[in-house]
C-alpha atoms as a PDB file:
ATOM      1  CA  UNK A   1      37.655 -11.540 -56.805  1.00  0.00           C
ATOM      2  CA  UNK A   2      40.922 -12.696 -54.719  1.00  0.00           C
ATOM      3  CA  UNK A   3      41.634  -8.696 -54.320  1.00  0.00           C
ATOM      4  CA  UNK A   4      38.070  -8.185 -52.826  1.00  0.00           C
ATOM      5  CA  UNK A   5      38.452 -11.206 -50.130  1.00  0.00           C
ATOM      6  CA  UNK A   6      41.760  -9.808 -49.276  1.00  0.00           C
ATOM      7  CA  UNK A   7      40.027  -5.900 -49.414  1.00  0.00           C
ATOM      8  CA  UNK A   8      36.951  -7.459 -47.173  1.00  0.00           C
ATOM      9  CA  UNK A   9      39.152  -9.526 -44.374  1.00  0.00           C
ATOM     10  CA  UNK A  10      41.094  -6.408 -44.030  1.00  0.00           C
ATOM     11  CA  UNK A  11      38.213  -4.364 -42.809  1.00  0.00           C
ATOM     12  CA  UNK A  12      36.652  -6.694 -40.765  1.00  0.00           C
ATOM     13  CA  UNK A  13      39.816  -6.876 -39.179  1.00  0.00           C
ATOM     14  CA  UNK A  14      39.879  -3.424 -38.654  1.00  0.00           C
ATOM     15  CA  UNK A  15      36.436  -3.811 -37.137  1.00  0.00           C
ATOM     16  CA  UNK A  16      37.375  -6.050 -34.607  1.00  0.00           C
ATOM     17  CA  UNK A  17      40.609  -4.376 -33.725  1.00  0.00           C
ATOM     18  CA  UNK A  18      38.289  -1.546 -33.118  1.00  0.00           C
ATOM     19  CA  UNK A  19      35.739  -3.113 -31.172  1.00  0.00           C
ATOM     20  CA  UNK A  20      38.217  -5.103 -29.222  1.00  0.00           C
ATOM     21  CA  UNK A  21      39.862  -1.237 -27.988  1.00  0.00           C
ATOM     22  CA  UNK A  22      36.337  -0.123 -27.608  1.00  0.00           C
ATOM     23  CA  UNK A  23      35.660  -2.381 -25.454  1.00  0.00           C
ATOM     24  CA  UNK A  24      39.073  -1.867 -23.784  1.00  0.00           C
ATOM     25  CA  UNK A  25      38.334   1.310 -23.080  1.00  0.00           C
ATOM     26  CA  UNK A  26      35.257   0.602 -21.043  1.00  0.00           C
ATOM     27  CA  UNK A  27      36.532  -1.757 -19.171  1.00  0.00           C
ATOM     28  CA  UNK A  28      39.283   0.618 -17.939  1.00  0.00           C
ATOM     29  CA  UNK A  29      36.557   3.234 -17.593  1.00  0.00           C
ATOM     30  CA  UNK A  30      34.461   0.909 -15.352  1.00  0.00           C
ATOM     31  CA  UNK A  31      37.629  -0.631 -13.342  1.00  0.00           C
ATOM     32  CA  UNK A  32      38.361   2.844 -12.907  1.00  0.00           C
ATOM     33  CA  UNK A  33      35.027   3.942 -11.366  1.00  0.00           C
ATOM     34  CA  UNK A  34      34.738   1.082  -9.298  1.00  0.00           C
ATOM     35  CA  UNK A  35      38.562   1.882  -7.767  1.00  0.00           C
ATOM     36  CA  UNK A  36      37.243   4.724  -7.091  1.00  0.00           C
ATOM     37  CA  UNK A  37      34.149   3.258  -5.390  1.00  0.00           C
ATOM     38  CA  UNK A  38      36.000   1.139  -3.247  1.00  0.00           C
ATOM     39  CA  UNK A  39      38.559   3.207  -1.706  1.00  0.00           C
ATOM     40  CA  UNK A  40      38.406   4.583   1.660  1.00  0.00           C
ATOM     41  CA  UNK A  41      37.642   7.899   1.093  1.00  0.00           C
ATOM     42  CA  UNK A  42      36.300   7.290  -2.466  1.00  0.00           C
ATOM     43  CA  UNK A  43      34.114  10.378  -4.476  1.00  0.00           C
ATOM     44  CA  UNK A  44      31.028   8.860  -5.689  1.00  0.00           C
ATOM     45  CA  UNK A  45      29.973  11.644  -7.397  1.00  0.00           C
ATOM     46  CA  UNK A  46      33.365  11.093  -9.488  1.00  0.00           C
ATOM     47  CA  UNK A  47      32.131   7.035  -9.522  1.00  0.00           C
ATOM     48  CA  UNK A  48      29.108   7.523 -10.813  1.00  0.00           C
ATOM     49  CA  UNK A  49      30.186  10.171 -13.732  1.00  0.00           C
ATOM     50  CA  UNK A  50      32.724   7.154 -14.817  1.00  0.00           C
ATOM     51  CA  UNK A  51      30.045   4.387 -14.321  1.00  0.00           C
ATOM     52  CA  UNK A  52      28.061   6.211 -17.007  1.00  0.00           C
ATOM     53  CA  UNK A  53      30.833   7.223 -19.304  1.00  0.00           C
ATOM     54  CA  UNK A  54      31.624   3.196 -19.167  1.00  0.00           C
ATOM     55  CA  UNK A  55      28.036   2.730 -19.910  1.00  0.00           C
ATOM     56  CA  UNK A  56      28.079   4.726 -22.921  1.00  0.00           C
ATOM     57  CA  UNK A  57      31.326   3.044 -23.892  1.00  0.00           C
ATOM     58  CA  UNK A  58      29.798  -0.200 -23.291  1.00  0.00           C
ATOM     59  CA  UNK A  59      26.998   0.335 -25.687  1.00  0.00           C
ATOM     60  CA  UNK A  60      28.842   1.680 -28.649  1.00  0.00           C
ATOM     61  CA  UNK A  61      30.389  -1.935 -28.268  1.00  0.00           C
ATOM     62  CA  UNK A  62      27.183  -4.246 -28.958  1.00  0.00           C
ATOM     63  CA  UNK A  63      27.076  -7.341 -27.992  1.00  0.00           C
ATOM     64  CA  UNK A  64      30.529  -7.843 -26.593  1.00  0.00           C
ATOM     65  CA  UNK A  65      29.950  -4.742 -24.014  1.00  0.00           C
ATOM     66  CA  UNK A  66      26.274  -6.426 -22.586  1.00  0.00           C
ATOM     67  CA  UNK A  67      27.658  -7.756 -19.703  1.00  0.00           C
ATOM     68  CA  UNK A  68      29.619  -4.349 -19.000  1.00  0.00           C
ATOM     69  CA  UNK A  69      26.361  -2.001 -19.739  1.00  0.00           C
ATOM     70  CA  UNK A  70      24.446  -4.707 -17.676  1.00  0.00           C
ATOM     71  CA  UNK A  71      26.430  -3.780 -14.336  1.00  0.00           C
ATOM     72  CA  UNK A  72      26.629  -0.347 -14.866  1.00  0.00           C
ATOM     73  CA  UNK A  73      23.102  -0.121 -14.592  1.00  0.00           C
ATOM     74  CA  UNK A  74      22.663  -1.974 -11.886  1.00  0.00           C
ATOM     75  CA  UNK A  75      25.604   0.031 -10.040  1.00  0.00           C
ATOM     76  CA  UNK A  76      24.374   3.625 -11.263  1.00  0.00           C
ATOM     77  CA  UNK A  77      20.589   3.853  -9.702  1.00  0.00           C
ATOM     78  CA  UNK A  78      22.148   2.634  -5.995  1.00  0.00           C
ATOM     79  CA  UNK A  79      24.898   4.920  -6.398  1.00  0.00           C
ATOM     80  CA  UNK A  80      22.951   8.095  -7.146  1.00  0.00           C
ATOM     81  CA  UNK A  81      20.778   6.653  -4.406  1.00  0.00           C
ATOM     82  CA  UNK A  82      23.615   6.748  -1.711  1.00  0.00           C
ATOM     83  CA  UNK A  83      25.337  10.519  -3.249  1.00  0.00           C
ATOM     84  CA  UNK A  84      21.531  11.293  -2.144  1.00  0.00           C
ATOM     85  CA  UNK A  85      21.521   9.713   1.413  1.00  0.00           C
ATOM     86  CA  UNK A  86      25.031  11.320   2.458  1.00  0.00           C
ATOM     87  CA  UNK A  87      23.807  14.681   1.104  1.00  0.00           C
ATOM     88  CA  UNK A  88      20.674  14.474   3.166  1.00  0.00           C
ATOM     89  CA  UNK A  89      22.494  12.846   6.526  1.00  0.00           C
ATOM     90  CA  UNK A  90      25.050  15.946   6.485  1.00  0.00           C
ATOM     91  CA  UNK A  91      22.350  18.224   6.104  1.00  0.00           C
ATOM     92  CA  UNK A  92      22.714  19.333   2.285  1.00  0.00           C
ATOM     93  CA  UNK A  93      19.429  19.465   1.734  1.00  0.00           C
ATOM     94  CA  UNK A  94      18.875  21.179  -1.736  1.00  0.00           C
ATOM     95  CA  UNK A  95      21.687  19.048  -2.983  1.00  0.00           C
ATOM     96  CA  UNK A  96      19.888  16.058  -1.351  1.00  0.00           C
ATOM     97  CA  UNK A  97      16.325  16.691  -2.358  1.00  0.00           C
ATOM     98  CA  UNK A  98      18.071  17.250  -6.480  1.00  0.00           C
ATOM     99  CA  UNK A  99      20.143  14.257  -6.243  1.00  0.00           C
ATOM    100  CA  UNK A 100      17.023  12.514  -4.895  1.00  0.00           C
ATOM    101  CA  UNK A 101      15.451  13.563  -7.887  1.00  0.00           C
ATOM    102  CA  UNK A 102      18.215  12.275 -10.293  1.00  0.00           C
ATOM    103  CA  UNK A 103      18.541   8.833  -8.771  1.00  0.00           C
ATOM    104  CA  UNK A 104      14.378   8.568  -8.743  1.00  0.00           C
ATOM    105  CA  UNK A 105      15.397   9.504 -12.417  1.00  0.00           C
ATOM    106  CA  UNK A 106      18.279   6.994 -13.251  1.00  0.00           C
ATOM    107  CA  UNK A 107      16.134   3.990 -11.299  1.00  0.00           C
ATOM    108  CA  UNK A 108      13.216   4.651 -14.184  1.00  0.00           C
ATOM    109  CA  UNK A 109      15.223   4.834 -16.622  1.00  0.00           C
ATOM    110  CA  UNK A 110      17.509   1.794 -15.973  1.00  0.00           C
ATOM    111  CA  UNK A 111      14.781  -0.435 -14.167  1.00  0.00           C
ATOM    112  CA  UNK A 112      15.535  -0.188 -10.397  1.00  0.00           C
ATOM    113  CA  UNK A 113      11.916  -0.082  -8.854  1.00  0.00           C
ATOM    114  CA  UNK A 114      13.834  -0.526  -5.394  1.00  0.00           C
ATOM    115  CA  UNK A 115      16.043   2.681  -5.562  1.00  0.00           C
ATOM    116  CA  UNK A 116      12.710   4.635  -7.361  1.00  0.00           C
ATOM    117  CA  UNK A 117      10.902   3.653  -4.053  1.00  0.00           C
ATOM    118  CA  UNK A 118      13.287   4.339  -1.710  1.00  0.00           C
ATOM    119  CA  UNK A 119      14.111   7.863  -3.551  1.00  0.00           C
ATOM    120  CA  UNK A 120       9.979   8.541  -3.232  1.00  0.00           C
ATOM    121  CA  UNK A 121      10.020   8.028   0.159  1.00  0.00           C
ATOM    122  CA  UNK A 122      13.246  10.058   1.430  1.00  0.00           C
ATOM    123  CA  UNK A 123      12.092  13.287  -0.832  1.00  0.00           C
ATOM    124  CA  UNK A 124       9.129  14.549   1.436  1.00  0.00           C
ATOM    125  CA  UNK A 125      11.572  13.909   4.536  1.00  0.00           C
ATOM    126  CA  UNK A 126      14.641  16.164   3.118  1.00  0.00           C
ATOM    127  CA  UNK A 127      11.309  19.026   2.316  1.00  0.00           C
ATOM    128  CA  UNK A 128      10.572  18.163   6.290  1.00  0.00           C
ATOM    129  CA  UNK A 129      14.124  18.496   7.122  1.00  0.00           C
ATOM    130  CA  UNK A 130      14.644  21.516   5.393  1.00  0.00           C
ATOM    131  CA  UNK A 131      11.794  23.234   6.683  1.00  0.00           C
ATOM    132  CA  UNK A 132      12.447  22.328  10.274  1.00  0.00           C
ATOM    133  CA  UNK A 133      15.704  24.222   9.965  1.00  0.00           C
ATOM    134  CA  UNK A 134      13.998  26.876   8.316  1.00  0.00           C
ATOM    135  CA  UNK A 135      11.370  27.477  11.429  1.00  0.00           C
ATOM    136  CA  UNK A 136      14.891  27.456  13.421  1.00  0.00           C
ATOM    137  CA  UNK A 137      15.773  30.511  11.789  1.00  0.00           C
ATOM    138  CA  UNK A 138      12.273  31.576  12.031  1.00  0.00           C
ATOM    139  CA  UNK A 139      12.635  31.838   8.249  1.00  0.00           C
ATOM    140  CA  UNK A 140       8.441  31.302   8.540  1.00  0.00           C
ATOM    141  CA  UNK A 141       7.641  32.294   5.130  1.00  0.00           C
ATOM    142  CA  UNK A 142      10.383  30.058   3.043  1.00  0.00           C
ATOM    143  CA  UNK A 143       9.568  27.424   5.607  1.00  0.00           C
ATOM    144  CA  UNK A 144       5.920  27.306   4.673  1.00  0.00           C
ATOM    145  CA  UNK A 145       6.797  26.679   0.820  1.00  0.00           C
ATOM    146  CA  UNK A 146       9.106  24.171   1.436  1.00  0.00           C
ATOM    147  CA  UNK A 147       6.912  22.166   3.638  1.00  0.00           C
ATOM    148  CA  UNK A 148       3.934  22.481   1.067  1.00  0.00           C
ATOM    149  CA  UNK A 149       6.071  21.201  -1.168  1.00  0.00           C
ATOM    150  CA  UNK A 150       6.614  18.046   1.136  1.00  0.00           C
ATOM    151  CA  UNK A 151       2.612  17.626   2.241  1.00  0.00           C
ATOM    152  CA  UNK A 152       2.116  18.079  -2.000  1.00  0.00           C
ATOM    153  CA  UNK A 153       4.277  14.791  -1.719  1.00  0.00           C
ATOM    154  CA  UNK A 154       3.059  12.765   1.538  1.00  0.00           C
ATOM    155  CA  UNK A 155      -0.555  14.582   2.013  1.00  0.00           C
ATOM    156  CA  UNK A 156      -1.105  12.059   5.492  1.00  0.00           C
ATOM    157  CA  UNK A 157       2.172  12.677   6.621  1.00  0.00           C
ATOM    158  CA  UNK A 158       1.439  14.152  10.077  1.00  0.00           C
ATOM    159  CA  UNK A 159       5.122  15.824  10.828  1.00  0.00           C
ATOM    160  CA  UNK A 160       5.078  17.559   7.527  1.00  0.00           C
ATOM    161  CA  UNK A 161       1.142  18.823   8.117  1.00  0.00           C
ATOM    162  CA  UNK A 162       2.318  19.805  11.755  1.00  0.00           C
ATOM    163  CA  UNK A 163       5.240  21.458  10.940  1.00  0.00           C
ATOM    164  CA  UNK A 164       3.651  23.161   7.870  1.00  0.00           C
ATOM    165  CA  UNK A 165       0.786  24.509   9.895  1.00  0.00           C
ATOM    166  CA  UNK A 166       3.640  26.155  12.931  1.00  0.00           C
ATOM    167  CA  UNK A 167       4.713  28.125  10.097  1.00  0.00           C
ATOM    168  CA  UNK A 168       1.341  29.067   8.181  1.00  0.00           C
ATOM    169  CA  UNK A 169       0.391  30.804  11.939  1.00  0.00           C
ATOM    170  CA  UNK A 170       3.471  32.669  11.966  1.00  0.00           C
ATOM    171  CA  UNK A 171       2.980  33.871   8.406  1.00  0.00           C
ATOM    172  CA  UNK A 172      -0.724  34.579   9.726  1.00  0.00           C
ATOM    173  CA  UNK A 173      -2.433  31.960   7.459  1.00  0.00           C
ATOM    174  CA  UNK A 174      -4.964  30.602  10.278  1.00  0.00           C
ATOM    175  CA  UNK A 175      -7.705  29.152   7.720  1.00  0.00           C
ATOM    176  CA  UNK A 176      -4.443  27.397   5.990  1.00  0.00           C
ATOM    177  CA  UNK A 177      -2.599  26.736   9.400  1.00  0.00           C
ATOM    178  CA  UNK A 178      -6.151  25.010  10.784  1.00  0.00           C
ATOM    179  CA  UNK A 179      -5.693  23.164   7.326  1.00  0.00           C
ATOM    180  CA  UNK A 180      -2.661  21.697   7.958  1.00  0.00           C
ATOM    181  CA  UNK A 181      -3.054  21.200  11.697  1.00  0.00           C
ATOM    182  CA  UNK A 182      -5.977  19.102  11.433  1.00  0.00           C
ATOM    183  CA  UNK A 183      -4.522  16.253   9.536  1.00  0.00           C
ATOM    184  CA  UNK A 184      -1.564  16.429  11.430  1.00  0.00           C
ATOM    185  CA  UNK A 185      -3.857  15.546  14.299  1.00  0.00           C
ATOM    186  CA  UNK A 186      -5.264  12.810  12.462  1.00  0.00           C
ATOM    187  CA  UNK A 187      -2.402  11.248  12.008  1.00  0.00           C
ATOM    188  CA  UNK A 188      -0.255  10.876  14.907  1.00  0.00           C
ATOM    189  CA  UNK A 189       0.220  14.630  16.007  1.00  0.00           C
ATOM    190  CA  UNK A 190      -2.810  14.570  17.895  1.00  0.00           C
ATOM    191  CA  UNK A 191      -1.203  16.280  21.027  1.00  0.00           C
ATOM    192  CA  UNK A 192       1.082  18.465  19.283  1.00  0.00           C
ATOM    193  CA  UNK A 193      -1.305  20.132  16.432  1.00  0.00           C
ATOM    194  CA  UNK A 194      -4.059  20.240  19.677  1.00  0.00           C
ATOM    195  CA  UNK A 195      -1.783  22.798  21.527  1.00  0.00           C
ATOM    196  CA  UNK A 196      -1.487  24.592  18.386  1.00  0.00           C
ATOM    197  CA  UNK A 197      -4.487  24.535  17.333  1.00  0.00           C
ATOM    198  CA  UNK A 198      -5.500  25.943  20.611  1.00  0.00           C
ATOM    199  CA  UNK A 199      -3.716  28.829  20.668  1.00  0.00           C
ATOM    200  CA  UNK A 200      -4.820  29.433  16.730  1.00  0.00           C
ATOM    201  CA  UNK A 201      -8.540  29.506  17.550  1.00  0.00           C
ATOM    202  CA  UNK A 202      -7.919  31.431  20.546  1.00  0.00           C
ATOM    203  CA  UNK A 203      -6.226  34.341  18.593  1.00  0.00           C
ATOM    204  CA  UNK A 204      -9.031  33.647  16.040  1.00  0.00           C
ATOM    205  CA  UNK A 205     -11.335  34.877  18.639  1.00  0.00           C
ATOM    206  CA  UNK A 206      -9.874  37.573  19.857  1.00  0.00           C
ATOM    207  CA  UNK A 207      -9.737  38.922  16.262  1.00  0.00           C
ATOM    208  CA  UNK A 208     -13.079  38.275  15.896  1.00  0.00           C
ATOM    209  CA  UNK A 209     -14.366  39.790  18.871  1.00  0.00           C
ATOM    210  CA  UNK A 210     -12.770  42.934  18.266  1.00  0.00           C
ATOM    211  CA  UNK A 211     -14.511  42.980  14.788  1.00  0.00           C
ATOM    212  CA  UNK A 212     -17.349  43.080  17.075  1.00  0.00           C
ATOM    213  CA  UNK A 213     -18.356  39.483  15.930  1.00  0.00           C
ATOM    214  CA  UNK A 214     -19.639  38.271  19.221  1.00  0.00           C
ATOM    215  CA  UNK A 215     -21.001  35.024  18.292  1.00  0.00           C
ATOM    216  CA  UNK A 216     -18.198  33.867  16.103  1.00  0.00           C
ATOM    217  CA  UNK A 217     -15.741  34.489  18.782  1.00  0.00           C
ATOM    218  CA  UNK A 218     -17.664  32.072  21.145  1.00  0.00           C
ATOM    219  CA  UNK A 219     -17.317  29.468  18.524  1.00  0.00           C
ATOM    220  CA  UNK A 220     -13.829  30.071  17.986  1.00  0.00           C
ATOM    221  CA  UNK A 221     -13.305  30.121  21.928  1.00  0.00           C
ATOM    222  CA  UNK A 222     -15.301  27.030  22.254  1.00  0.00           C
ATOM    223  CA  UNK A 223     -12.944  25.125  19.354  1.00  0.00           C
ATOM    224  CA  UNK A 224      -9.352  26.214  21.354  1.00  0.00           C
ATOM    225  CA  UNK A 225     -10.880  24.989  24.212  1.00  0.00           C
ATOM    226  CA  UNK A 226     -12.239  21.535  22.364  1.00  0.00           C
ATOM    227  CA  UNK A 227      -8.582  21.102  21.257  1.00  0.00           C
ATOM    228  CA  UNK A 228      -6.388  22.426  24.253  1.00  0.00           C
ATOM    229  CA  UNK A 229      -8.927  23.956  27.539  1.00  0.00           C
ATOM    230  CA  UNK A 230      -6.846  26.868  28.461  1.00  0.00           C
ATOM    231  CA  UNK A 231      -7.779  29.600  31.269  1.00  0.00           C
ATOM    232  CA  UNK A 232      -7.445  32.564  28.758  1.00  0.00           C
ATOM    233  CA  UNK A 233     -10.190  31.054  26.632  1.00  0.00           C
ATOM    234  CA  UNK A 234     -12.291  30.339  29.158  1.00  0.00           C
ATOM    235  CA  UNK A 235     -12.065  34.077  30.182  1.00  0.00           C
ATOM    236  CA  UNK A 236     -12.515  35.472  27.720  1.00  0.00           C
ATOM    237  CA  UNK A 237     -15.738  33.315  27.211  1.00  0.00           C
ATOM    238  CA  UNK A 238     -16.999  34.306  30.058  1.00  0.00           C
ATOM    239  CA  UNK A 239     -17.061  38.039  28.950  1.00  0.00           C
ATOM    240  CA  UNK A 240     -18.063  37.406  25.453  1.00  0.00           C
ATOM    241  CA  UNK A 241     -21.042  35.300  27.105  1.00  0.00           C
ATOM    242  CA  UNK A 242     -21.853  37.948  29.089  1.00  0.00           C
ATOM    243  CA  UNK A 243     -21.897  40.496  26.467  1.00  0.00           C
ATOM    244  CA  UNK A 244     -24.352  38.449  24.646  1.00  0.00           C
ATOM    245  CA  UNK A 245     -26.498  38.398  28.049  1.00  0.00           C
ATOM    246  CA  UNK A 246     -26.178  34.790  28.534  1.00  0.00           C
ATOM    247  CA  UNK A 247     -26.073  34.003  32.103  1.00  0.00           C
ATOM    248  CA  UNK A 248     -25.592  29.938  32.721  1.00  0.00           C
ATOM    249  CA  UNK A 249     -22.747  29.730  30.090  1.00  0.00           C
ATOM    250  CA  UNK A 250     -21.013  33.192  31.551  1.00  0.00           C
ATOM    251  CA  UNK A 251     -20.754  31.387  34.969  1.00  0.00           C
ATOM    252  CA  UNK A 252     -20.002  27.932  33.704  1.00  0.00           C
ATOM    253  CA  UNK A 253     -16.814  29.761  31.597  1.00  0.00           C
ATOM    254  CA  UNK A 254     -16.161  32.188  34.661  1.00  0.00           C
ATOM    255  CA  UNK A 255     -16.155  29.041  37.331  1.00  0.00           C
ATOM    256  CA  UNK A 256     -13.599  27.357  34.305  1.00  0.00           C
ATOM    257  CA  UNK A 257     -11.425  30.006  34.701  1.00  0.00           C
ATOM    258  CA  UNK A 258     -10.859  30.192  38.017  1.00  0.00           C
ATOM    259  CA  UNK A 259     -10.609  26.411  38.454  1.00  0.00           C
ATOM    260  CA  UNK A 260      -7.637  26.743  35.704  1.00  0.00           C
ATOM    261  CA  UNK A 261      -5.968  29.908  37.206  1.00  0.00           C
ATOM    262  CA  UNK A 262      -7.362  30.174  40.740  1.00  0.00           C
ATOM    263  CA  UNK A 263      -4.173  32.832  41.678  1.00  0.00           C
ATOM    264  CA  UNK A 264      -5.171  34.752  38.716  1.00  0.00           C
ATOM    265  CA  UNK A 265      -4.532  38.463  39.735  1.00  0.00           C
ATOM    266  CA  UNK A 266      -8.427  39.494  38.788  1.00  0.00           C
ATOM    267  CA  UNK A 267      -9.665  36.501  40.452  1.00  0.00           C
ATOM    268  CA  UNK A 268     -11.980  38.562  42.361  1.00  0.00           C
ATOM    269  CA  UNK A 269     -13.511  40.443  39.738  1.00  0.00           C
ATOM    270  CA  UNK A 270     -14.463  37.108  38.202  1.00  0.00           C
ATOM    271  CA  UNK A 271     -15.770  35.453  41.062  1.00  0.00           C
ATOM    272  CA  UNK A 272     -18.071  38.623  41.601  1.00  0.00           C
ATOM    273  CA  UNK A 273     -19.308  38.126  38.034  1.00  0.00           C
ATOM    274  CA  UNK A 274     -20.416  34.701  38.989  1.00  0.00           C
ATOM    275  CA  UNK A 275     -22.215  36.226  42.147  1.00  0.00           C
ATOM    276  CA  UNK A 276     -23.629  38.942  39.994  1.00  0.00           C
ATOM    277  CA  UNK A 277     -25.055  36.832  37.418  1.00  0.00           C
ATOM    278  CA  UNK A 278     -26.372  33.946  39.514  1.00  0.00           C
ATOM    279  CA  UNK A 279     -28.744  35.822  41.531  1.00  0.00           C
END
């Protein structure tokens, strides 16, 4: 029986020699993360790799490690956060919008509803920031699946909608681009997506009028001109009127034009239509 005491306070000896350098190691892990954290030109990518080793470390410890595994999860969610911020600020923006993604990650998994808002709300604007760069390099048709990606994410969001429906009209998408352009107008890009829209509807007419689709063209005419009045729609409303043999609106678009472009160099042929047609 004496031999089994002796046998049995040996190993728990062992034991706590063993959890004692377990929980040695972490510590040094952790000390060594945060060093790394605090120095001028610390990595953080480096950090947070350490941070998690030491919470691993901590864990295998029990009890004694709580406080340890406690702080590291506190520390890893805000640090993933900030790898994500710098990435996005120095215009990284795939590495941004996947370490976005991995702190939105680490905040659900360790509790940090903060950093899992704040990570939601910067992932739409490093799609918007990417794309913008994109339509710089008039890179139209990557642009326009990156910045579906970021309306899939903020659906209001009237940059993202504006931006995404610049691109769909290069890419010749008008149904989409009028899509996107319309809630971008209804929230906050009124002026903007108007211009745009504009010029959309007023290519949509064209189109349709030589299709031979008379009547749609007027509409479309009459919608670039709701959004942004321009001379060229008005002209061209006055011959599509005309076509369709209706007098009073022929004038009214003909007089529109020439009030909007009154050097215009067939100004004359114009203000002979509205002679012509008002007698």
């Amino acid at each position: 029986m004496k031999k089994f005491l002796i046998a049995a306070a040996a190993l728990a000896a062992g034991v706590f020699t063993m959890s004692a350098q377990d929980m040695a190691v972490a510590t040094e892990t952790f000390n060594k993360a945060a060093t790394i954290l605090n120095s001028e030109d610390g990595n953080k990518a480096e950090a947070l790799k350490l941070f998690q080793e030491a919470l691993v470390q901590g864990e295998a410890c029990g009890d004694e490690g709580t406080e340890l595994v406690a702080n590291c999860k506190n520390i890893i969610p805000d640090l993933a956060l900030s790898i994500a911020k710098t990435q996005l600020k120095a215009g990284s923006y795939d590495e941004a919008i996947a370490a976005l993604g991995n702190a939105s990650e680490l905040a659900g998994k360790y509790g940090s509803e903060k950093v899992a808002s704040e990570a939601a709300e910067l992932l739409p604007n490093a799609y918007v920031a990417k794309g913008q760069n994109l339509i710089k390099a008039k890179d139209f048709a990557a642009a326009k699946d990156v910045l579906a990606e970021a309306v899939a994410l903020a659906p209001t969001d009237g940059n993202a909608n504006f931006l995404l429906g610049t691109a769909l009209v290069q890419t010749g998408d008008t149904e989409g681009a009028i899509a996107a352009l319309k809630v971008a107008a209804e929230n906050g890009k009124e002026a903007q997506a108007g211009k745009v829209l504009g010029s959309t509807y007023l290519k949509q007419g064209v189109a349709l009028l030589k299709a031979g689709k008379n009547a749609e063209a007027v509409e479309a005419f009459e919608t670039s001109n709701s959004y942004a009045p321009s001379a060229q729609a008005y002209k061209m409303l006055a011959n599509t009127y005309n076509k369709l043999s209706k007098k009073t609106e022929a004038i009214e678009a003909a007089k529109k034009y020439l009030e909007l472009d009154p050097n215009a160099k067939d100004a004359a042929t114009y203000k002979q239509l509205i002679e012509v047609l008002s007698k």
